[in-house]
C-alpha atoms as a PDB file:
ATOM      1  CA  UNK A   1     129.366-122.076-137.010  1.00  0.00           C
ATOM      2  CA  UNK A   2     128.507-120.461-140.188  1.00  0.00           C
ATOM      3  CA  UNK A   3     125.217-119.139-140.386  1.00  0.00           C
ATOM      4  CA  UNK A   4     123.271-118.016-143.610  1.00  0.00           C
ATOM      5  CA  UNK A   5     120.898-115.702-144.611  1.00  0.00           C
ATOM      6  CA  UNK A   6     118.094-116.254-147.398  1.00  0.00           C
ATOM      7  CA  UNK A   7     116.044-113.960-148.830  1.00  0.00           C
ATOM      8  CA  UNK A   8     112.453-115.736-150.763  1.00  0.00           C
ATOM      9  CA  UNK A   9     111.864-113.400-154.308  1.00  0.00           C
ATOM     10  CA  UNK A  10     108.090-113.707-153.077  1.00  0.00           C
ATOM     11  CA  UNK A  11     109.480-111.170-150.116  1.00  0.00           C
ATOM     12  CA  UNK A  12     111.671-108.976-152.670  1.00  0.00           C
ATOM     13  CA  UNK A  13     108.306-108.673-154.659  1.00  0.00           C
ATOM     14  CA  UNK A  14     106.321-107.923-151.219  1.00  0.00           C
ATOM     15  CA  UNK A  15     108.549-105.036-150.168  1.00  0.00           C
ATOM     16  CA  UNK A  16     108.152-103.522-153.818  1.00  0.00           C
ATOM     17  CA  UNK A  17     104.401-103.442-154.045  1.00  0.00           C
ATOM     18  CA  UNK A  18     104.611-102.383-150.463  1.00  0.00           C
ATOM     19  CA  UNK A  19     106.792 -99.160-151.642  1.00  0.00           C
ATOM     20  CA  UNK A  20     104.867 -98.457-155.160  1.00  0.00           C
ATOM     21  CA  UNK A  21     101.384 -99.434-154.188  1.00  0.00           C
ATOM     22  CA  UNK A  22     101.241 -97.193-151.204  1.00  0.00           C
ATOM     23  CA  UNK A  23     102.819 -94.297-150.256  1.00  0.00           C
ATOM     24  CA  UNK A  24     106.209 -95.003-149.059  1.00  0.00           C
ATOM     25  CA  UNK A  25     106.291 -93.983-145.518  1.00  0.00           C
ATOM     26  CA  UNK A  26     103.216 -96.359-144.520  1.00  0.00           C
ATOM     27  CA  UNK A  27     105.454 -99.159-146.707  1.00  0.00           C
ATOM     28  CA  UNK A  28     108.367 -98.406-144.541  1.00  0.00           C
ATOM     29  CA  UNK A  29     106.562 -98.433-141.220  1.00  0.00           C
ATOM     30  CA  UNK A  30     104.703-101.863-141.858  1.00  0.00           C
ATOM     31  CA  UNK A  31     107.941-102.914-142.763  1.00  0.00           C
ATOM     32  CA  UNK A  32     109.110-101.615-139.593  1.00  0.00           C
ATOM     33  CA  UNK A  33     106.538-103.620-137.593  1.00  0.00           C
ATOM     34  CA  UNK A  34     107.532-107.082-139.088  1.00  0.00           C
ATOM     35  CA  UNK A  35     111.107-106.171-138.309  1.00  0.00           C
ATOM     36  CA  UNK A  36     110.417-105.745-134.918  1.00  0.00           C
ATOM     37  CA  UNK A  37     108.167-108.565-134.750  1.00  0.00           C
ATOM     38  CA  UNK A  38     111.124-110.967-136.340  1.00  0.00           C
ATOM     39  CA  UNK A  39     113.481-109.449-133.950  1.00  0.00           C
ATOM     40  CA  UNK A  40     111.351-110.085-131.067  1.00  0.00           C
ATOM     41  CA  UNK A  41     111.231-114.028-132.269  1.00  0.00           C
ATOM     42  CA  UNK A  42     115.426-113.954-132.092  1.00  0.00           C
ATOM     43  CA  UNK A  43     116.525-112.175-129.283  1.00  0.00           C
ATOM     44  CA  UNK A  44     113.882-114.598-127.163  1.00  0.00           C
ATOM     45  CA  UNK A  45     115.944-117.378-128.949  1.00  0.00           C
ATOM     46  CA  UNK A  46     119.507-115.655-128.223  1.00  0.00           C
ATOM     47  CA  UNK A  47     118.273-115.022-124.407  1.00  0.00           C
ATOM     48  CA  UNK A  48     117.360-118.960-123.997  1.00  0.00           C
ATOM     49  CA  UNK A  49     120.927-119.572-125.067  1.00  0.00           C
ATOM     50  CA  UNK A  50     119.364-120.559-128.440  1.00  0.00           C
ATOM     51  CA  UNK A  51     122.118-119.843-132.125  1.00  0.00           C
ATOM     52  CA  UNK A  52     120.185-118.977-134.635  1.00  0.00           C
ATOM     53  CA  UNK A  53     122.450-120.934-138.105  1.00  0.00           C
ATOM     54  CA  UNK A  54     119.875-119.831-140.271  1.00  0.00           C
ATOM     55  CA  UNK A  55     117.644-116.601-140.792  1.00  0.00           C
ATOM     56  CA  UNK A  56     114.688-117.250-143.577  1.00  0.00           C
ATOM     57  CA  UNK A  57     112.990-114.125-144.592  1.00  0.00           C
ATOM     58  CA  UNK A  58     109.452-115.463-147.410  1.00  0.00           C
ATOM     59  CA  UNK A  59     106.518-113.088-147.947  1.00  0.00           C
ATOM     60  CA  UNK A  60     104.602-114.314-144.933  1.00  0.00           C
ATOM     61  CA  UNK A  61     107.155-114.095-142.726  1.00  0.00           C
ATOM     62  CA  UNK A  62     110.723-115.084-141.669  1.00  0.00           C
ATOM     63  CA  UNK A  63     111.655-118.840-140.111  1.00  0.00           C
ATOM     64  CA  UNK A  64     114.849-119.412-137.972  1.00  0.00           C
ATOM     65  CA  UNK A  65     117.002-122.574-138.129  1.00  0.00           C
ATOM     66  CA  UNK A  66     118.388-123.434-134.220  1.00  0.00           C
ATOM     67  CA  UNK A  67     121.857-124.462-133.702  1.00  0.00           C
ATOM     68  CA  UNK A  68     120.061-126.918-131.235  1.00  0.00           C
ATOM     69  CA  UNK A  69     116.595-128.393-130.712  1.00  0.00           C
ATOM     70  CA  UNK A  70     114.213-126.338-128.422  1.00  0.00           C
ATOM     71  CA  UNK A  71     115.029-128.320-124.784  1.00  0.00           C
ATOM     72  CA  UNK A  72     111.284-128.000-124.019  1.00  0.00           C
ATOM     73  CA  UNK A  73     108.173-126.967-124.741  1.00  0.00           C
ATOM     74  CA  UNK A  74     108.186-123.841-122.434  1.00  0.00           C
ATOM     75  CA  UNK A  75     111.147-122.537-125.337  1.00  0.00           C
ATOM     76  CA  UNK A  76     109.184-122.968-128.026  1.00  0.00           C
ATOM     77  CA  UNK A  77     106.538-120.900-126.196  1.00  0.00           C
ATOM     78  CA  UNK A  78     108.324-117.917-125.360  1.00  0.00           C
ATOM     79  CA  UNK A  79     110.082-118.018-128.437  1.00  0.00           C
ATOM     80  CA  UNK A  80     106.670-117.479-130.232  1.00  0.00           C
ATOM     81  CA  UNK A  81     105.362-115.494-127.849  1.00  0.00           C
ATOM     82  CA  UNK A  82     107.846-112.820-128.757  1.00  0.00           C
ATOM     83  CA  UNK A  83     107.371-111.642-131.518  1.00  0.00           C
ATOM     84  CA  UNK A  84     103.747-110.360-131.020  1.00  0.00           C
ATOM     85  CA  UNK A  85     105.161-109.758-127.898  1.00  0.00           C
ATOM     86  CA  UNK A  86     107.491-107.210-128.959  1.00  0.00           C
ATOM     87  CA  UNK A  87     104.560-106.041-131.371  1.00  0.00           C
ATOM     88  CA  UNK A  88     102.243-104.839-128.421  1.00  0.00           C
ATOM     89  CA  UNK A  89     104.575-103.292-126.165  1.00  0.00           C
ATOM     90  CA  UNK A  90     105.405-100.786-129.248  1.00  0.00           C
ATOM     91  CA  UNK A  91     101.695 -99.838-128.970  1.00  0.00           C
ATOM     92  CA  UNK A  92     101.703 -97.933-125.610  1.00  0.00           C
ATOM     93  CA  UNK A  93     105.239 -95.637-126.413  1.00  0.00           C
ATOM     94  CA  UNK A  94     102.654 -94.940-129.900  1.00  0.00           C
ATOM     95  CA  UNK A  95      99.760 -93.827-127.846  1.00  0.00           C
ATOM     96  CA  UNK A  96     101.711 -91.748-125.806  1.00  0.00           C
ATOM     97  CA  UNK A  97     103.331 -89.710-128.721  1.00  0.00           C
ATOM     98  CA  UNK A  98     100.124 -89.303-130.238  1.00  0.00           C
ATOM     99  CA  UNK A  99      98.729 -87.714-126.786  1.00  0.00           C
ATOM    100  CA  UNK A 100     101.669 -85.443-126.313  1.00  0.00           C
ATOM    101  CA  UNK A 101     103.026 -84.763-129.664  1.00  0.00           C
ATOM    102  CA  UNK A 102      99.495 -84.410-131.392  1.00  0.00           C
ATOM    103  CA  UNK A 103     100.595 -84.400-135.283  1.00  0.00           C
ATOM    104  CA  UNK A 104     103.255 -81.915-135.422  1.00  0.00           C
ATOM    105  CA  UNK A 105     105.063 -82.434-138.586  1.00  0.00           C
ATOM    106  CA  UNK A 106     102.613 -85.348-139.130  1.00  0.00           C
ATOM    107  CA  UNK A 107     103.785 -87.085-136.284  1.00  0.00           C
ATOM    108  CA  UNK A 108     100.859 -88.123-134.887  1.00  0.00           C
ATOM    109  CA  UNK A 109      99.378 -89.773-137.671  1.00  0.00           C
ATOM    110  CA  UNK A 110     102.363 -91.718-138.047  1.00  0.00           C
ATOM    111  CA  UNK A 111     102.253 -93.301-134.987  1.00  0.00           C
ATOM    112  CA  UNK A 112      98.899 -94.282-135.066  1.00  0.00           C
ATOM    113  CA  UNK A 113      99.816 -96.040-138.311  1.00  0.00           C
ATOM    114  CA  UNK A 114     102.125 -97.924-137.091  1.00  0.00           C
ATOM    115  CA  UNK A 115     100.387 -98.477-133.953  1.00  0.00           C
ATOM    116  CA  UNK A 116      97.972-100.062-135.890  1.00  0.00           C
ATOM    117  CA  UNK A 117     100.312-101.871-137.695  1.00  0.00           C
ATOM    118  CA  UNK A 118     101.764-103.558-134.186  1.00  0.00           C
ATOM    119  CA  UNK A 119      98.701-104.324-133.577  1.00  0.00           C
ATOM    120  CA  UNK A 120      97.030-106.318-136.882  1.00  0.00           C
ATOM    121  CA  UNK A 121     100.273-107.979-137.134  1.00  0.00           C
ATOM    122  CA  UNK A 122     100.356-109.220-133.878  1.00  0.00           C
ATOM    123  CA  UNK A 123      96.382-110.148-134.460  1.00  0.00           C
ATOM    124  CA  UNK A 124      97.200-112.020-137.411  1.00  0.00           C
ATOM    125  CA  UNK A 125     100.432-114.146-135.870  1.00  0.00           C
ATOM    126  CA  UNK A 126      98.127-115.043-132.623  1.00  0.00           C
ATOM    127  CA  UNK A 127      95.771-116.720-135.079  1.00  0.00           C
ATOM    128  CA  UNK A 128      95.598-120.588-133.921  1.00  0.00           C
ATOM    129  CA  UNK A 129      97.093-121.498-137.234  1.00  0.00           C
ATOM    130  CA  UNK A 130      99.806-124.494-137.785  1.00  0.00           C
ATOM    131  CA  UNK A 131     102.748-122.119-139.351  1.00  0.00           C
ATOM    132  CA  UNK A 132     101.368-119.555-137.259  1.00  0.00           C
ATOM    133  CA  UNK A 133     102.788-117.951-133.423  1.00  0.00           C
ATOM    134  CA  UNK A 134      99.518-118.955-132.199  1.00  0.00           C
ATOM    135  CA  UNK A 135      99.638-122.244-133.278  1.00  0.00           C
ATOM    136  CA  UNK A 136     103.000-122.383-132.000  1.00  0.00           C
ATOM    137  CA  UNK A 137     101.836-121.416-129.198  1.00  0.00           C
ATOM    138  CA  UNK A 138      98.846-123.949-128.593  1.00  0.00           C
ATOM    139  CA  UNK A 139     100.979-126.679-129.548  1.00  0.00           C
ATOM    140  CA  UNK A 140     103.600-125.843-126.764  1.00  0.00           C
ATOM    141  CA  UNK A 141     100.531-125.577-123.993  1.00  0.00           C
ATOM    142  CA  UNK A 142      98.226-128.136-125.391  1.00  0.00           C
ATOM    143  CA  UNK A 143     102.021-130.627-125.124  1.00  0.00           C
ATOM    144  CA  UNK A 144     102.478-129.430-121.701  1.00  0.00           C
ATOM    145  CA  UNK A 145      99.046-129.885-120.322  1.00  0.00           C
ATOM    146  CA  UNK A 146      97.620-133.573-122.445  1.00  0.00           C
ATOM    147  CA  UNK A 147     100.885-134.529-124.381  1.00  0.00           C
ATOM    148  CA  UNK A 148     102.388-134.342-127.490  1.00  0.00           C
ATOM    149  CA  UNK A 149      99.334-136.226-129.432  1.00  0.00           C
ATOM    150  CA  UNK A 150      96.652-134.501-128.269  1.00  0.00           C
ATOM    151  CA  UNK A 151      98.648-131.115-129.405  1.00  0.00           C
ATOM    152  CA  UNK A 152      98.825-132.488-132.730  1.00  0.00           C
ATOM    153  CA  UNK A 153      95.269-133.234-132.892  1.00  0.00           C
ATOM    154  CA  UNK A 154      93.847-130.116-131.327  1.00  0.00           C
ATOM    155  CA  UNK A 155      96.179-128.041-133.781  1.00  0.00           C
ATOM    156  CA  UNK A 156      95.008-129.851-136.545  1.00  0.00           C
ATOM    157  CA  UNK A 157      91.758-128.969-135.830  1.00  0.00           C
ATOM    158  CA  UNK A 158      92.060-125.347-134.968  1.00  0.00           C
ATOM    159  CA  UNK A 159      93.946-124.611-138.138  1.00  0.00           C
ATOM    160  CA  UNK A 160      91.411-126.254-140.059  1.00  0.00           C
ATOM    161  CA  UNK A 161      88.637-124.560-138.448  1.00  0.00           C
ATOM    162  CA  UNK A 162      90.251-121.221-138.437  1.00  0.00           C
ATOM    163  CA  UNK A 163      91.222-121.242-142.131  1.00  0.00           C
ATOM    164  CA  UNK A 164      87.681-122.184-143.080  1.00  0.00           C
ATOM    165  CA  UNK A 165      86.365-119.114-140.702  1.00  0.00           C
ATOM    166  CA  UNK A 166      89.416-116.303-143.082  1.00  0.00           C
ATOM    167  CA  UNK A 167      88.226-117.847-145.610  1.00  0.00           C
ATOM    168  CA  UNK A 168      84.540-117.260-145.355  1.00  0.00           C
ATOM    169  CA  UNK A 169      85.192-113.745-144.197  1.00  0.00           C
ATOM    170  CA  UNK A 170      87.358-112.567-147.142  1.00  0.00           C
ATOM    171  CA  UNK A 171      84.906-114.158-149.472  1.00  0.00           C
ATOM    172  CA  UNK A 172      82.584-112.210-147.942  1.00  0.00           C
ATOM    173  CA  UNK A 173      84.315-108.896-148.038  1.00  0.00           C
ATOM    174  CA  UNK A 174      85.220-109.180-151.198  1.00  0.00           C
ATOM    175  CA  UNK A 175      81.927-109.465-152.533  1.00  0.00           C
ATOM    176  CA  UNK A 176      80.274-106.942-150.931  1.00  0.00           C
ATOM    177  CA  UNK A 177      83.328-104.521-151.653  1.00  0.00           C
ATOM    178  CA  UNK A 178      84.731-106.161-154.352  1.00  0.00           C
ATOM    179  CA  UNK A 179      88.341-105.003-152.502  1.00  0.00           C
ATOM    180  CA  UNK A 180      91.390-106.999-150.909  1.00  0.00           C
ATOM    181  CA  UNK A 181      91.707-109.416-153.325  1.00  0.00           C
ATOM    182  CA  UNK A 182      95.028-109.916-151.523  1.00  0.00           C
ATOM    183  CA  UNK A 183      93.160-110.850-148.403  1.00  0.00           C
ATOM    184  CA  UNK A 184      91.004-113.684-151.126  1.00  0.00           C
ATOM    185  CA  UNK A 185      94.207-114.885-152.230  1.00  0.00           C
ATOM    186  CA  UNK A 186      95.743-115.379-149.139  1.00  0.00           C
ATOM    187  CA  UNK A 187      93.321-116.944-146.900  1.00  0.00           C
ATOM    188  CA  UNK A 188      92.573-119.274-150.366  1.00  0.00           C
ATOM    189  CA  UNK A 189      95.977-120.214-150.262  1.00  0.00           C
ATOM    190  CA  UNK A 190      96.166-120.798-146.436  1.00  0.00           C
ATOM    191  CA  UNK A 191      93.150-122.940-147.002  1.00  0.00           C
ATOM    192  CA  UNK A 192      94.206-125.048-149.771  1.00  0.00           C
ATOM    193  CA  UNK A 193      97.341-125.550-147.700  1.00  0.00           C
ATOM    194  CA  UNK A 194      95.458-126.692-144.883  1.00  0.00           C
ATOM    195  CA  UNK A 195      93.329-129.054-146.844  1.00  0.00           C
ATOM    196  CA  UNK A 196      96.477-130.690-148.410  1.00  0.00           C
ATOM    197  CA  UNK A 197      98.520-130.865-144.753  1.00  0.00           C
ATOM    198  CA  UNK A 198      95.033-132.772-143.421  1.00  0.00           C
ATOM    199  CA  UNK A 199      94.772-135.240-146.570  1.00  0.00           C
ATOM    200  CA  UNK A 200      98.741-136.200-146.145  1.00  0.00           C
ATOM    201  CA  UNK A 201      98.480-136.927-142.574  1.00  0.00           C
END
């Protein structure tokens, strides 16, 4: 089965503000962190017995296409699960280096970097958002405990809620700030997005 790889511009253009806006070594380690976080998603899809045919990569994230459909609910769980998963456990080996290494060579203050890193990211995915793990995640236990329908409605309204709440609070940080305007832009995006999904369904 041929499988194919795609690669969005918006993440080309992601990786190079990443690498000129900062300093290249914090680039490369966030970069790191969403590696390890997409890798988490497919090697819980390759353990289930799950092909990935098709690997996505977009600015907010990469999407897999399944040789199958998930067989159940409890899949599509772990297979979100994973990837901030994988995310957390790399916080602990972090903590440790930083303890017994200290910051020889810098090392220390590159692990707490991307400790942090592990640990917004995985934040971030857990949020009870639609396209989100965590909404991936409440949809798979909301299905298994009241049914497919009440999922869809309880989703519906956490991701509305939710992107109302990012929404509020980057509006609010950016005014008394006046900094992340890429936090502004997202969560206005995310909103819009979420005002359109409700209005077409």
């Amino acid at each position: 089965m041929k499988r194919r790889v795609r690669l969005d511009p918006a993440f080309a253009l992601a990786v190079c503000y990443l690498l000129a806006a900062e300093r290249s070594v914090w680039g490369l380690l966030s970069l790191a962190a969403a590696g390890l976080h997409e890798l988490g998603h497919l090697g819980a899809a390759v353990l289930l017995g799950i092909r990935p045919t098709e690997f996505s990569v977009g600015a907010l994230g990469a999407r897999m296409g399944l040789s199958v459909p998930l067989l159940s609910y409890r899949h599509e769980l772990l297979i979100a699960a994973a990837g901030p998963g994988v995310n957390l456990l790399c916080i602990p080996p972090c903590l440790w280096g930083i303890r017994h290494l200290g910051n020889l060579d810098g090392a220390g203050e590159y692990l707490l970097f991307f400790a942090a890193a592990s640990l917004a990211l995985a934040a971030v995915n857990l949020l009870p958002l639609r396209s989100f793990d965590g909404g991936r995640m409440l949809g798979a236990l909301c299905a298994l405990c009241f049914g497919n329908f009440a999922a869809r409605r309880v989703l519906k309204m956490s991701t509305f809620i939710c992107s109302i709440l990012l929404w509020g609070c980057a509006v609010a940080l950016w005014f008394s700030s006046w900094e992340n305007l890429s936090l502004l832009v997202l969560s206005t995006a995310l909103l819009l997005r979420t005002v359109q999904d409700s209005l077409t369904c």
